[in-house]
N, C-alpha and C. Protein backbone atom coordinates (compact mmCIF):
# COMPACT_ATOMS: atom_id res chain seq x y z
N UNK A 1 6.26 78.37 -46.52
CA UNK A 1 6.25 78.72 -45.11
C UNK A 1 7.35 77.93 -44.40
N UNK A 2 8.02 79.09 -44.05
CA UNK A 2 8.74 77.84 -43.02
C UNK A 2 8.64 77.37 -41.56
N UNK A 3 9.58 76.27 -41.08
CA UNK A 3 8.97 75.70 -39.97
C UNK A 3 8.49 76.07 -38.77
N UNK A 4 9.11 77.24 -38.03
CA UNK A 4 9.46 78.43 -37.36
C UNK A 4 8.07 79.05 -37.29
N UNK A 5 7.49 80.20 -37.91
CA UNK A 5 6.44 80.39 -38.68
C UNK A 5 5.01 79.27 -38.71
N UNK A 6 5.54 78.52 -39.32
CA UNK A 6 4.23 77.02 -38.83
C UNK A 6 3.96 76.76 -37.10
N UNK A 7 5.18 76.67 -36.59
CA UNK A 7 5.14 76.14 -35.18
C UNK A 7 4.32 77.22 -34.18
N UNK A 8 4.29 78.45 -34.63
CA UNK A 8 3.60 79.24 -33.89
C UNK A 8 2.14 79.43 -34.36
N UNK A 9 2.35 79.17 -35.40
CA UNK A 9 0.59 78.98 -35.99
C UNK A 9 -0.11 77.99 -34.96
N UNK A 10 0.59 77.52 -35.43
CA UNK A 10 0.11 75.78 -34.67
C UNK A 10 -0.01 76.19 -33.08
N UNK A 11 0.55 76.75 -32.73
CA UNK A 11 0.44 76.68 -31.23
C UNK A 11 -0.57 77.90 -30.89
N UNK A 12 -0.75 78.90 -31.83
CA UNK A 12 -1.83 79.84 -31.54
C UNK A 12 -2.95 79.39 -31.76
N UNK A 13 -3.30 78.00 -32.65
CA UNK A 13 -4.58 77.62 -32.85
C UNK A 13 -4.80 76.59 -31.75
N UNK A 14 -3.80 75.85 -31.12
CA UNK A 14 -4.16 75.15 -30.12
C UNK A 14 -4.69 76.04 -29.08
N UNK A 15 -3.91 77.22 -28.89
CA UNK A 15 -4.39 78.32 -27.52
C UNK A 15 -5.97 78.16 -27.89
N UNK A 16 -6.25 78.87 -28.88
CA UNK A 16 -7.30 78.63 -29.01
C UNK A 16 -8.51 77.61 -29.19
N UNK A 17 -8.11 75.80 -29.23
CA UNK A 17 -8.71 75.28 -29.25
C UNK A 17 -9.19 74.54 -28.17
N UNK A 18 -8.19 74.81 -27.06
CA UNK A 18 -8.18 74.23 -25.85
C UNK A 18 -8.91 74.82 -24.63
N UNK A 19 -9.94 75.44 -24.68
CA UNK A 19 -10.17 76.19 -23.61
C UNK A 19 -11.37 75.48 -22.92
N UNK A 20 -11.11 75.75 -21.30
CA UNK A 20 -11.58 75.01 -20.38
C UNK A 20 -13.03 74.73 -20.60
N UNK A 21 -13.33 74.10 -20.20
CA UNK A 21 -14.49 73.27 -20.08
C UNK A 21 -15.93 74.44 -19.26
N UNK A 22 -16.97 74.90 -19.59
CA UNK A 22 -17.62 76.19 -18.77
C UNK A 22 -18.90 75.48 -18.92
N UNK A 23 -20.07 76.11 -17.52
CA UNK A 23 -20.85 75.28 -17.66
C UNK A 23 -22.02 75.29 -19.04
N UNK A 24 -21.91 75.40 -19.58
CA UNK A 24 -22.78 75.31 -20.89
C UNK A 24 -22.74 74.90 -21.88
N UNK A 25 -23.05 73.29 -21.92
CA UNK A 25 -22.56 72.60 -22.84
C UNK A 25 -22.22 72.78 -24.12
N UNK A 26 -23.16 73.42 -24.64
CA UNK A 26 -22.63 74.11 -26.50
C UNK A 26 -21.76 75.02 -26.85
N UNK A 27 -21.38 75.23 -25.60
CA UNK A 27 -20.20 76.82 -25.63
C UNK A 27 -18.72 76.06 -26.40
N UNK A 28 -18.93 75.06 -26.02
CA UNK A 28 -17.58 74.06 -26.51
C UNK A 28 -17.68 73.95 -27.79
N UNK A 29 -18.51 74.00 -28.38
CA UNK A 29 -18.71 73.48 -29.83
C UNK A 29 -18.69 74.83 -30.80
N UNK A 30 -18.96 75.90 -30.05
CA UNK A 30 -18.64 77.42 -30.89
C UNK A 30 -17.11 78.02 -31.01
N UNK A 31 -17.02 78.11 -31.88
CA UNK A 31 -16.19 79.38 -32.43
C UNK A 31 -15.65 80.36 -31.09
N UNK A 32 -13.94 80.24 -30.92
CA UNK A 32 -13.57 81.82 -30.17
C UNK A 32 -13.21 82.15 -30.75
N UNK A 33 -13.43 83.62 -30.00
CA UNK A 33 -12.99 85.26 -30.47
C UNK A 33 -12.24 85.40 -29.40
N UNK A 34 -11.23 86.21 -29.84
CA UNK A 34 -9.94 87.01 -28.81
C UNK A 34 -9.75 88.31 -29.12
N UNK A 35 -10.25 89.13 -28.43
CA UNK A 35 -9.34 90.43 -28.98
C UNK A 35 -8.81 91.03 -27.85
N UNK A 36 -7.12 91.72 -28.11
CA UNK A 36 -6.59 92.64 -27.11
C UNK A 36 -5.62 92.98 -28.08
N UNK A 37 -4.93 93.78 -27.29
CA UNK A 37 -3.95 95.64 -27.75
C UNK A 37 -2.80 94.51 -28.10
N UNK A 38 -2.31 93.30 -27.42
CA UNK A 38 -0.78 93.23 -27.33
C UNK A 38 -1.22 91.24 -27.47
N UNK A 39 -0.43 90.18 -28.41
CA UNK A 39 -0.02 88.54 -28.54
C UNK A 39 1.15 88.48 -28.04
N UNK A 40 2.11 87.95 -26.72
CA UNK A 40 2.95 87.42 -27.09
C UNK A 40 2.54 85.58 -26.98
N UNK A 41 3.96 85.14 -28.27
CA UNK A 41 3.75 83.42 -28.05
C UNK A 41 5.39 83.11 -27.03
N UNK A 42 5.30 82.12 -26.17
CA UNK A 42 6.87 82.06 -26.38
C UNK A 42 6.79 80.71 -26.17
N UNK A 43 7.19 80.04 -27.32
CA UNK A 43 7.58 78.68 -28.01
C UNK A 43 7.86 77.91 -26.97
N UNK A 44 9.06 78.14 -26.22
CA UNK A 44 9.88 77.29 -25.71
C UNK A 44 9.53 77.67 -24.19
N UNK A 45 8.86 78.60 -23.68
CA UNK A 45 7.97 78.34 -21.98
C UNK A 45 6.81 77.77 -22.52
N UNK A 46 6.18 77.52 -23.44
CA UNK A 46 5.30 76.71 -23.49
C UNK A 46 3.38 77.89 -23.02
N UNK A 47 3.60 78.96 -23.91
CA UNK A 47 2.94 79.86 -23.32
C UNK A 47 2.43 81.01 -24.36
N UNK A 48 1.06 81.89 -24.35
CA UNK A 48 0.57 82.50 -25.07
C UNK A 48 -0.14 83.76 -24.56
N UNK A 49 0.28 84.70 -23.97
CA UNK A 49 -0.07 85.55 -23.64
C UNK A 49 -0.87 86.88 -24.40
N UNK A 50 -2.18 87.16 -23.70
CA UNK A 50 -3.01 88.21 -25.07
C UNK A 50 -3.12 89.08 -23.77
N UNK A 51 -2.63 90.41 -24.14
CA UNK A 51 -2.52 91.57 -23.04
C UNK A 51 -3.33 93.03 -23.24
N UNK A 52 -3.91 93.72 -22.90
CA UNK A 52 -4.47 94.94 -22.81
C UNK A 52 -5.87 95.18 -23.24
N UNK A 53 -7.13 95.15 -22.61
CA UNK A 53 -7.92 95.41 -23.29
C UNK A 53 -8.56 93.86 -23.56
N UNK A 54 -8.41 92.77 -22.86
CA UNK A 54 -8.54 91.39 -23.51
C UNK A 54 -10.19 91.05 -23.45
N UNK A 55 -10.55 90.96 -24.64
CA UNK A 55 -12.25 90.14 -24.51
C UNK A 55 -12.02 88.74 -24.99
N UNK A 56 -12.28 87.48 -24.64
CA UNK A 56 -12.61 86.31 -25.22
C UNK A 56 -13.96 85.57 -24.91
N UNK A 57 -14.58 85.63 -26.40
CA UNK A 57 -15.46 85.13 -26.16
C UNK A 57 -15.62 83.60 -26.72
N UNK A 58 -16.68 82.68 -26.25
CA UNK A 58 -16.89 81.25 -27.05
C UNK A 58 -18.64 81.20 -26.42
N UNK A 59 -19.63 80.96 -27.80
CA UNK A 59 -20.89 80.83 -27.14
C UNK A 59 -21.34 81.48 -25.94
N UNK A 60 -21.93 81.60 -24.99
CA UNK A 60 -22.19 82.57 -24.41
C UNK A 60 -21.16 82.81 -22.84
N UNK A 61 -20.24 82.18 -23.35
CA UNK A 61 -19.07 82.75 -22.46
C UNK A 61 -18.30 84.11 -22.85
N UNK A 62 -18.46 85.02 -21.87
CA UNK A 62 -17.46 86.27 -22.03
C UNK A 62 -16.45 86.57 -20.91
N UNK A 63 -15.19 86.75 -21.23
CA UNK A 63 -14.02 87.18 -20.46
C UNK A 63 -13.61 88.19 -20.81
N UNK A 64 -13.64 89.35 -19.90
CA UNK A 64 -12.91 90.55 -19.65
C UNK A 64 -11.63 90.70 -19.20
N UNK A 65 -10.69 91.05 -19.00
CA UNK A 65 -9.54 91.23 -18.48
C UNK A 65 -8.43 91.67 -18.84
N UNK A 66 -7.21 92.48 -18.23
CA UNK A 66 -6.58 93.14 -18.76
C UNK A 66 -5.51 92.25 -18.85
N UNK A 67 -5.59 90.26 -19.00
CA UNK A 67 -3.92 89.84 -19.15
C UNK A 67 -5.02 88.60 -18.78
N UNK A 68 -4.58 87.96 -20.06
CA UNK A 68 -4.55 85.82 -20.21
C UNK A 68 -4.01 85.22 -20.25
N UNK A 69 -3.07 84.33 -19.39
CA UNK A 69 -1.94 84.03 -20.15
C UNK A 69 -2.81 82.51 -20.06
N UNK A 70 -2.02 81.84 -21.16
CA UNK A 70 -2.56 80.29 -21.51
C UNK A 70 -0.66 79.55 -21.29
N UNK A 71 -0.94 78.27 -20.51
CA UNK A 71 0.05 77.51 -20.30
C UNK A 71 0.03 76.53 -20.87
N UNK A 72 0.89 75.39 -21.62
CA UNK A 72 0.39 74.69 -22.15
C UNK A 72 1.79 73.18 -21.17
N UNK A 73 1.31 71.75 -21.96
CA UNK A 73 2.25 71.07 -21.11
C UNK A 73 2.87 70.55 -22.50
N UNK A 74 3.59 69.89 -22.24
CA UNK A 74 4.79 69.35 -23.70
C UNK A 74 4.27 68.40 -25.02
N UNK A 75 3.11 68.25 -24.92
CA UNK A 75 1.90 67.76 -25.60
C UNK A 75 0.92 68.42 -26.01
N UNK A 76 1.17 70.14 -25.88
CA UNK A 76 0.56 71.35 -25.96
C UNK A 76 -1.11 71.19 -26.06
N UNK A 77 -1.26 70.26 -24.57
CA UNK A 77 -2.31 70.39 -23.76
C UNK A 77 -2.93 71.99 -22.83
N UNK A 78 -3.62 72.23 -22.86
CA UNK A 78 -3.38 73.35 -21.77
C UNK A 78 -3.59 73.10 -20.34
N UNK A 79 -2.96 73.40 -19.73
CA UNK A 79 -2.41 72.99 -18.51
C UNK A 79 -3.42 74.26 -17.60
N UNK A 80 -3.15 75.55 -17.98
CA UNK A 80 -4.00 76.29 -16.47
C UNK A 80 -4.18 77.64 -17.24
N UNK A 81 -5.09 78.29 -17.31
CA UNK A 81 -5.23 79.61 -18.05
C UNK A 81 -5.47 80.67 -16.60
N UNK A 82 -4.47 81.51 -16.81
CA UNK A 82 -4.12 82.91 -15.77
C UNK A 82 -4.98 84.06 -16.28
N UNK A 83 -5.82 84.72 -15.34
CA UNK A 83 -6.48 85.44 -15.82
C UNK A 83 -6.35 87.04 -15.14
N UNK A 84 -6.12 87.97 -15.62
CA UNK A 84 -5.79 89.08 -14.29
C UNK A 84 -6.54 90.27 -14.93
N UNK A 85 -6.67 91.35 -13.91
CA UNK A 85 -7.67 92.38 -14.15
C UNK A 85 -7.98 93.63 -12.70
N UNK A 86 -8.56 94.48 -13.36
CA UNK A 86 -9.14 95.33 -12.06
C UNK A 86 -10.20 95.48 -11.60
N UNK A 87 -11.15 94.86 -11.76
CA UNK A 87 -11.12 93.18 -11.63
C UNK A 87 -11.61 92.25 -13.04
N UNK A 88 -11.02 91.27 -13.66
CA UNK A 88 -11.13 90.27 -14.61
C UNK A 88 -12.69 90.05 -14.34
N UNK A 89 -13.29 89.79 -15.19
CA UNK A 89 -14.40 89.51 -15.43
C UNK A 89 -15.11 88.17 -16.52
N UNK A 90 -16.21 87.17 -15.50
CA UNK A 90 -16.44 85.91 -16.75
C UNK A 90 -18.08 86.21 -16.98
N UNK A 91 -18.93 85.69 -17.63
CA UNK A 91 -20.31 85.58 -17.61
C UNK A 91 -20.67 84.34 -18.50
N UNK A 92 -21.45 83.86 -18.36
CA UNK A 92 -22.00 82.58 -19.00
C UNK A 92 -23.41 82.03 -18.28
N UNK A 93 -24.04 81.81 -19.49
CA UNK A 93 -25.55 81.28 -19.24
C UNK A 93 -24.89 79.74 -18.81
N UNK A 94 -25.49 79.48 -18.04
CA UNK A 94 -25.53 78.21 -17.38
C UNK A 94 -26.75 76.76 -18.46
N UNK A 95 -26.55 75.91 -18.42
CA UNK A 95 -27.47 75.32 -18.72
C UNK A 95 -28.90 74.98 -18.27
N UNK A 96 -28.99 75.50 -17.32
CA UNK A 96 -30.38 75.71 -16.51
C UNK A 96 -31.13 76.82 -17.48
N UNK A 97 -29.97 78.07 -18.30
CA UNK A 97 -30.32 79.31 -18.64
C UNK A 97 -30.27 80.54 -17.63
N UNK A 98 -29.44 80.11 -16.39
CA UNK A 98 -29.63 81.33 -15.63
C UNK A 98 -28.21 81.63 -15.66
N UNK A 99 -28.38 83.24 -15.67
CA UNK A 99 -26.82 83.83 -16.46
C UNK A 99 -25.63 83.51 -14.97
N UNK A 100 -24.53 82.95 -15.30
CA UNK A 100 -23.14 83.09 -14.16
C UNK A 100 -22.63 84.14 -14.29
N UNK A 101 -21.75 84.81 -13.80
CA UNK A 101 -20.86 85.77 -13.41
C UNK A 101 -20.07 85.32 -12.45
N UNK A 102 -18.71 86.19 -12.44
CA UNK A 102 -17.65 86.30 -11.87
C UNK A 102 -16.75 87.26 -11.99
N UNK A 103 -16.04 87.57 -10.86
CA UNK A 103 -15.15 88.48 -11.28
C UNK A 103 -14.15 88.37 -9.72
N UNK A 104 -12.62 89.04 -10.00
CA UNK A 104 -12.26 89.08 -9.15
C UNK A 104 -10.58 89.93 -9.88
N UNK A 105 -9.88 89.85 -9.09
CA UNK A 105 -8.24 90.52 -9.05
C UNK A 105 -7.78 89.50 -9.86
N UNK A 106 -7.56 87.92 -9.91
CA UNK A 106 -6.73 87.13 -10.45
C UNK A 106 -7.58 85.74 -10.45
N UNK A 107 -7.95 85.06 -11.44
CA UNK A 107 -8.26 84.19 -11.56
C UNK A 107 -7.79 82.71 -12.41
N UNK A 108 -7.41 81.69 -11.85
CA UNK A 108 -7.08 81.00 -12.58
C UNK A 108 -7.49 79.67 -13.02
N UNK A 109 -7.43 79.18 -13.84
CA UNK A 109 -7.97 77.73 -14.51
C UNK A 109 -7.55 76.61 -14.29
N UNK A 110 -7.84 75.73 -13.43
CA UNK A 110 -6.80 74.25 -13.77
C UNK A 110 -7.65 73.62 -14.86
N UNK A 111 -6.93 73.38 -15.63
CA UNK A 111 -7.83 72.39 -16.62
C UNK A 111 -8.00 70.83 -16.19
N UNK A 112 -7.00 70.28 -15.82
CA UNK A 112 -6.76 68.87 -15.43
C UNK A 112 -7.52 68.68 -14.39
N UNK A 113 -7.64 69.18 -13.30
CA UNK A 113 -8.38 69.66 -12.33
C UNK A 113 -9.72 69.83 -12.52
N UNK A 114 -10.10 71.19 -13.13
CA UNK A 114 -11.06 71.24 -13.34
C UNK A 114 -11.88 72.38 -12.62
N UNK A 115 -11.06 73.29 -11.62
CA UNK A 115 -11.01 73.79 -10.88
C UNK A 115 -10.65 75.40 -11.45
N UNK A 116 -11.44 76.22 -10.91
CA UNK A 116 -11.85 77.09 -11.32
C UNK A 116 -10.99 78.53 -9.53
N UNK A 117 -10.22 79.09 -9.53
CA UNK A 117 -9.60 79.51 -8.33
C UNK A 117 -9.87 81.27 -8.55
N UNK A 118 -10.61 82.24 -7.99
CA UNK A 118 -10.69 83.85 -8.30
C UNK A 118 -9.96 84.07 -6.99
N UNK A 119 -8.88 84.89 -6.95
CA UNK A 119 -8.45 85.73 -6.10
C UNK A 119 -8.34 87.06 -5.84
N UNK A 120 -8.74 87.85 -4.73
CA UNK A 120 -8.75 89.28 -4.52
C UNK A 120 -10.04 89.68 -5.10
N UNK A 121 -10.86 90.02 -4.06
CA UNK A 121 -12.41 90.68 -4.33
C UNK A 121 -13.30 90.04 -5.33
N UNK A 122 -13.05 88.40 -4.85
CA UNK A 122 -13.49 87.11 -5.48
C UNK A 122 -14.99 87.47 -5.00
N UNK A 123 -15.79 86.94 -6.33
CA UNK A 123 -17.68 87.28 -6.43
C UNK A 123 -18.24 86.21 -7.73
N UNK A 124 -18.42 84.81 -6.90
CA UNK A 124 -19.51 84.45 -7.79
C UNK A 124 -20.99 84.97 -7.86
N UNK A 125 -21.58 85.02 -9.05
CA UNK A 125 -23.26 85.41 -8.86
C UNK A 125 -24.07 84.21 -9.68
N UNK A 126 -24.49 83.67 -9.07
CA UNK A 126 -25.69 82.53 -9.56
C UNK A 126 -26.93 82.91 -10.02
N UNK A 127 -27.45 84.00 -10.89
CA UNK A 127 -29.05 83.83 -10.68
C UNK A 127 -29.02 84.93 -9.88
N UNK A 128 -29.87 84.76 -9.07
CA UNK A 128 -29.89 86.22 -7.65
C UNK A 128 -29.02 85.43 -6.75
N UNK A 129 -28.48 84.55 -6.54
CA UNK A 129 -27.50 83.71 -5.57
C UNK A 129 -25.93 85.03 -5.64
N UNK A 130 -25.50 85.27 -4.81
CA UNK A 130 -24.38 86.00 -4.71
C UNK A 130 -23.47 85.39 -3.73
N UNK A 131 -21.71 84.83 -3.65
CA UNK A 131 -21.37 84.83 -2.64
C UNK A 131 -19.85 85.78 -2.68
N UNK A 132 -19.01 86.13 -1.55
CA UNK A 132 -18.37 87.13 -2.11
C UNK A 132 -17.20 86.84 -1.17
N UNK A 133 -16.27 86.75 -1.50
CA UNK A 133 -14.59 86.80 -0.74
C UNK A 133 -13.46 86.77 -0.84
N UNK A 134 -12.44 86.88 -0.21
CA UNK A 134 -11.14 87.26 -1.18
C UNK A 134 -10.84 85.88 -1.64
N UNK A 135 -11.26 84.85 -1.58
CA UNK A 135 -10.50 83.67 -2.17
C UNK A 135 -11.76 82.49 -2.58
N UNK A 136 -12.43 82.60 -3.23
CA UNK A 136 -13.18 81.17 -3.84
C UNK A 136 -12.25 80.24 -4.97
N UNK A 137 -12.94 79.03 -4.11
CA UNK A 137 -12.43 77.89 -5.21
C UNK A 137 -13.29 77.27 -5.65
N UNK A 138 -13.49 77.01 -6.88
CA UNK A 138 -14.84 76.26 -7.43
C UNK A 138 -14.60 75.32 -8.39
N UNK A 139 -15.18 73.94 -8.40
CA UNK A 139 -14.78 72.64 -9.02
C UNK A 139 -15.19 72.57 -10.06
N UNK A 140 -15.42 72.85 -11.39
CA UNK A 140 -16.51 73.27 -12.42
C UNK A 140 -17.33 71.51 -12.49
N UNK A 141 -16.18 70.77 -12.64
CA UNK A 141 -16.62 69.12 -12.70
C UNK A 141 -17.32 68.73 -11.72
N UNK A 142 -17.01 68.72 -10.40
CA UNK A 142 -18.01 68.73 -9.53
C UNK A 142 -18.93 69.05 -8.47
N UNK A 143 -18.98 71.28 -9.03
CA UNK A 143 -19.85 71.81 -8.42
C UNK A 143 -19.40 71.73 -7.18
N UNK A 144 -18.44 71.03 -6.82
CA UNK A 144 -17.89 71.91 -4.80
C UNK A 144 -17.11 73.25 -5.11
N UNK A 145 -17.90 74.19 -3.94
CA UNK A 145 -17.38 75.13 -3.51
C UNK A 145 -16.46 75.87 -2.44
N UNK A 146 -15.67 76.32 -2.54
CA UNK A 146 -15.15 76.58 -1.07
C UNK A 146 -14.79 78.44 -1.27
N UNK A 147 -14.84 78.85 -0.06
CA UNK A 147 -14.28 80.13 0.02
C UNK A 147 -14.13 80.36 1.22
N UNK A 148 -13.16 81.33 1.18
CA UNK A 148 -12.87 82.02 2.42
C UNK A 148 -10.86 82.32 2.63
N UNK A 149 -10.41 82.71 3.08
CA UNK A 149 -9.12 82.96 3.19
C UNK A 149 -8.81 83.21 5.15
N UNK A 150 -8.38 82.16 5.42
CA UNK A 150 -8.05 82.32 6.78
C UNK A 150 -6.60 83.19 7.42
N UNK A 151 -5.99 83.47 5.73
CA UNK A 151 -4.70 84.12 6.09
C UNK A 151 -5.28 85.82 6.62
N UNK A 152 -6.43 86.03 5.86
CA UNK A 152 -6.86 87.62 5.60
C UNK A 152 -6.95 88.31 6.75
N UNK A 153 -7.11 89.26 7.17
CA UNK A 153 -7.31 89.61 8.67
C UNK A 153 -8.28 90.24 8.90
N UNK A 154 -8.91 91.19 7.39
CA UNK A 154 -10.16 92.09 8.10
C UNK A 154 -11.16 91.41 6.65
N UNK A 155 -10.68 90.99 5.44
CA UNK A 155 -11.58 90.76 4.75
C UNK A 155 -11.88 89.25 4.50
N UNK A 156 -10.98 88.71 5.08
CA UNK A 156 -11.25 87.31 5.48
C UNK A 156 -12.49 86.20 5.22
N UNK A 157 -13.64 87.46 5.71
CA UNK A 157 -15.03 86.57 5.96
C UNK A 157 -15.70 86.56 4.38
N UNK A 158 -16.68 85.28 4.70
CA UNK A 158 -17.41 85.00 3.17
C UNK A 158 -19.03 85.76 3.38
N UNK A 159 -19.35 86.46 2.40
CA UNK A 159 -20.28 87.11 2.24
C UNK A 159 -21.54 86.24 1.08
N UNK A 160 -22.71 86.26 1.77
CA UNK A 160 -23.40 85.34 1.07
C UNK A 160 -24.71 86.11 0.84
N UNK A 161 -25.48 86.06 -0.56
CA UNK A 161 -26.93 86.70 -0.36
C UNK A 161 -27.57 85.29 -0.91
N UNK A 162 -28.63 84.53 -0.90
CA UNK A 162 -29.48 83.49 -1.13
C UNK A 162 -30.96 83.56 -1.28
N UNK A 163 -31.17 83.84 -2.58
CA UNK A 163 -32.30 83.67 -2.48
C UNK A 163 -33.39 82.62 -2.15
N UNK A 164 -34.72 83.12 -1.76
CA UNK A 164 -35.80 82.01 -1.79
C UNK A 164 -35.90 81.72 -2.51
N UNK A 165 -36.10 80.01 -2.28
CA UNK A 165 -37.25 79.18 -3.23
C UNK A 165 -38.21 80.14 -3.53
N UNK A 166 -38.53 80.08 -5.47
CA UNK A 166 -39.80 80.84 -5.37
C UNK A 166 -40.58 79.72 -6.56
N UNK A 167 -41.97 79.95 -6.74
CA UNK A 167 -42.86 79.49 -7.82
C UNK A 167 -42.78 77.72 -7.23
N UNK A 168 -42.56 76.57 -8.59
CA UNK A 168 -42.83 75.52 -8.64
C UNK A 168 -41.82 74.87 -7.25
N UNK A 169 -40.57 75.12 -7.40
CA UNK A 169 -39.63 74.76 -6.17
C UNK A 169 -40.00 75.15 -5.01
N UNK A 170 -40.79 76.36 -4.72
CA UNK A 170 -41.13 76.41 -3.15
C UNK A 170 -42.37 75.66 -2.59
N UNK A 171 -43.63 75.59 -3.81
CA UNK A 171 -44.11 74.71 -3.44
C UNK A 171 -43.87 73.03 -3.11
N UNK A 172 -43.09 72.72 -4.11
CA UNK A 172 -42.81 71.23 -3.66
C UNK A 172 -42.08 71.27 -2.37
N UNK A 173 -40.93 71.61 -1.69
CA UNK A 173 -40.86 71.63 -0.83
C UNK A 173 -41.25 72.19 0.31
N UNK A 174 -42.94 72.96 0.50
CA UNK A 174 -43.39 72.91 1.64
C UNK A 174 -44.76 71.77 1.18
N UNK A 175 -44.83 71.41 0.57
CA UNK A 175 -45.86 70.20 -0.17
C UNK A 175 -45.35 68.81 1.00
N UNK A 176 -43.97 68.71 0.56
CA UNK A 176 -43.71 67.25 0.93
C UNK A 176 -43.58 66.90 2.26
N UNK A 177 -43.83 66.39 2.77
CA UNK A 177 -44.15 66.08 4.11
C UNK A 177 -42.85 65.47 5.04
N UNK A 178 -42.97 66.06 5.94
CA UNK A 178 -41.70 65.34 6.19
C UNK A 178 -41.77 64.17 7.32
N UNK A 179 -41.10 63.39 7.84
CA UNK A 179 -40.95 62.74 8.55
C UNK A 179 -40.99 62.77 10.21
């Protein structure tokens, strides 16, 4: 084999070994799957693109989307995974066990960060928790949320559904007494 040939091996198994951090702890420790229509690698931008048709899965994480690109930094760290679609699509059981979702026009990854960014007809779903807008940002490390897009003019606003406390949680908090 020559070197050429090796170097892209190598860098297709890093694409694949590096992927962000999701909330469910054992998802890290499984096996991905990638499948789509079209691989490019390109060596020297530092980059791995899987195009048409893209599913990746790891443990009970699934990604839909029609374009992934993976970035990497000169230590072929991954730096931010680009995610695009009509609309891109994620799902993952949470460690609580209650299933996540997402979806939106463009979503992207900071890894270093930690930060999780959906743009264009941006929709997290928690459980029965729904919130919905053209721009959420979400911290995966530390669970802050933000949304909303002040540039937008008519879709601008954040759309929220919340469910009740129900069963053991609603009782404790009308139980406890307050002050």
């Amino acid at each position: 084999m020559t070197r050429r040939p090796a170097r892209t091996i190598l860098l297709l198994l890093l694409t694949l070994t590096t992927l962000p951090v999701w909330p469910l702890a054992t998802d890290r420790e499984q096996p991905i799957r990638i499948e789509a229509d079209r691989l490019e690698i390109d060596e020297s931008a530092r980059q791995s693109s899987y195009s048409g048709h893209v599913v990746m899965e790891q443990g009970s994480l699934r990604i839909e989307a029609d374009r992934i690109l993976f970035i990497f930094d000169a230590s072929n760290d991954l730096l931010r995974l680009e995610i695009e679609g009509q609309p891109a699509r994620l799902q993952q059981t949470g460690d609580d066990g209650q299933p996540l979702s997402g979806e939106a026009l463009r979503m992207t990854y900071h890894n270093r960060k930690g930060l999780l960014e959906l743009e264009g007809k941006a929709r997290l779903k928690n459980g029965g928790d729904v919130i919905e807008s053209e721009r959420i940002r979400f911290n995966i490390e530390t669970n802050a949320l933000e949304a909303g897009d002040p540039q937008a003019k008519e879709n601008g606003r954040v759309r929220m559904v919340i469910q009740p406390a129900s069963g053991d949680a609603a009782k404790e908090k009308t139980a406890t007494p307050r002050p």
